[in-house]
C-alpha atoms as a PDB file:
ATOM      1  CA  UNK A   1      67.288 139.814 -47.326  1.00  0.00           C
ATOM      2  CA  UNK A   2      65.151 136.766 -48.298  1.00  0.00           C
ATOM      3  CA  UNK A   3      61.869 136.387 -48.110  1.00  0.00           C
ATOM      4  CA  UNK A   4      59.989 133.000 -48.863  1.00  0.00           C
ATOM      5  CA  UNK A   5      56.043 133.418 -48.147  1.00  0.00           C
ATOM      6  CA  UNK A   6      53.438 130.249 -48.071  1.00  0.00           C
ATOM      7  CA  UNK A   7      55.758 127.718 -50.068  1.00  0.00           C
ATOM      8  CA  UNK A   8      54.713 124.338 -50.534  1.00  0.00           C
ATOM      9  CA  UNK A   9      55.951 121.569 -53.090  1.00  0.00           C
ATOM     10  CA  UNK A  10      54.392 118.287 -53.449  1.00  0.00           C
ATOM     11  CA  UNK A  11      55.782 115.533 -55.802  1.00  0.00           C
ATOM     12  CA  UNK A  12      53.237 112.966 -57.516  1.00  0.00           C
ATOM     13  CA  UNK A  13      49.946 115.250 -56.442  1.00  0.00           C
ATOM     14  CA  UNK A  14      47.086 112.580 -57.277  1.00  0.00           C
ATOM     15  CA  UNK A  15      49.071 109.453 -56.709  1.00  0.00           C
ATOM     16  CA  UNK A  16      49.478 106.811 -54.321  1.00  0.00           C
ATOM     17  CA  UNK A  17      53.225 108.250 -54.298  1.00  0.00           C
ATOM     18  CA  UNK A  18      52.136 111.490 -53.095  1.00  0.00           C
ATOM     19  CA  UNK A  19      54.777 113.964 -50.854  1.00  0.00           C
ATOM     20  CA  UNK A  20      54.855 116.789 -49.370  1.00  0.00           C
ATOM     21  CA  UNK A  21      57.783 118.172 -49.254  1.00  0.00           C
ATOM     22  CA  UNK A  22      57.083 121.334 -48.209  1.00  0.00           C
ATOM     23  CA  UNK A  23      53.164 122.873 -46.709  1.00  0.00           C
ATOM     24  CA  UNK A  24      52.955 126.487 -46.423  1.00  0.00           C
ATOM     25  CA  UNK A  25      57.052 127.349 -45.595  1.00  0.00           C
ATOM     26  CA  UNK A  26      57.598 130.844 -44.702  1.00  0.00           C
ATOM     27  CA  UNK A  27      60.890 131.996 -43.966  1.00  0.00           C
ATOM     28  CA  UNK A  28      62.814 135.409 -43.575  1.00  0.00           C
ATOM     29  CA  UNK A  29      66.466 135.377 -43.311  1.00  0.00           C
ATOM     30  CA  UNK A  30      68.015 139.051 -43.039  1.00  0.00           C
ATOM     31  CA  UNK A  31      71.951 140.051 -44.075  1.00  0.00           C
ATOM     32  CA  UNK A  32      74.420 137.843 -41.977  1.00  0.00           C
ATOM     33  CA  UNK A  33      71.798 135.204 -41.129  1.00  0.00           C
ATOM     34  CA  UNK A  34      72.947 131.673 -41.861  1.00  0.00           C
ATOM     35  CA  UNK A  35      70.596 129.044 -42.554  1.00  0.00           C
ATOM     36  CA  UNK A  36      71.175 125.301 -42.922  1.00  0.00           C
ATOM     37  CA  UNK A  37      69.332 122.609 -45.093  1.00  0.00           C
ATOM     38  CA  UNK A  38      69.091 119.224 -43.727  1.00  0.00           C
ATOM     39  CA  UNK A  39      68.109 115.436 -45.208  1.00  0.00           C
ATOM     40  CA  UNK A  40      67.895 111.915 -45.534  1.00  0.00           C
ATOM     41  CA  UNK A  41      71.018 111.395 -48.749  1.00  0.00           C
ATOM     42  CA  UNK A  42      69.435 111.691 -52.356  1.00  0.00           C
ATOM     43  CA  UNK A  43      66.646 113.588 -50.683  1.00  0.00           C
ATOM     44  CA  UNK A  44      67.344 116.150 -53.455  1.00  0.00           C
ATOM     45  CA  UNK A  45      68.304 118.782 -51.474  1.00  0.00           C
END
C-alpha cells in the first residue's frame, strides 16, 4: 500500500514565478491498484 497525506510542492515560493504544483494531494493506492501520471512534456514528471 501507499499512502500520500496533505502533499503540496510549490516551485519559486515568493516570486513572480510562483507554482503550485501540487496543494494538499492525498492519495491511497492499495496492492494491484494502478495509477497513472500525466503532463504537459518537460513538465518534470
Amino acid at each position: 500500500m501507499l499512502k500520500l497525506n496533505n502533499i503540496s510542492k510549490t516551485f519559486n515560493p515568493g516570486t513572480l514565478n510562483k507554482k503550485v504544483a501540487l496543494d494538499h494531494l492525498s492519495l491511497t493506492l492499495n496492492d494491484g491498484d494502478f495509477a497513472t501520471i500525466v503532463g504537459s512534456n518537460v513538465a518534470g514528471k
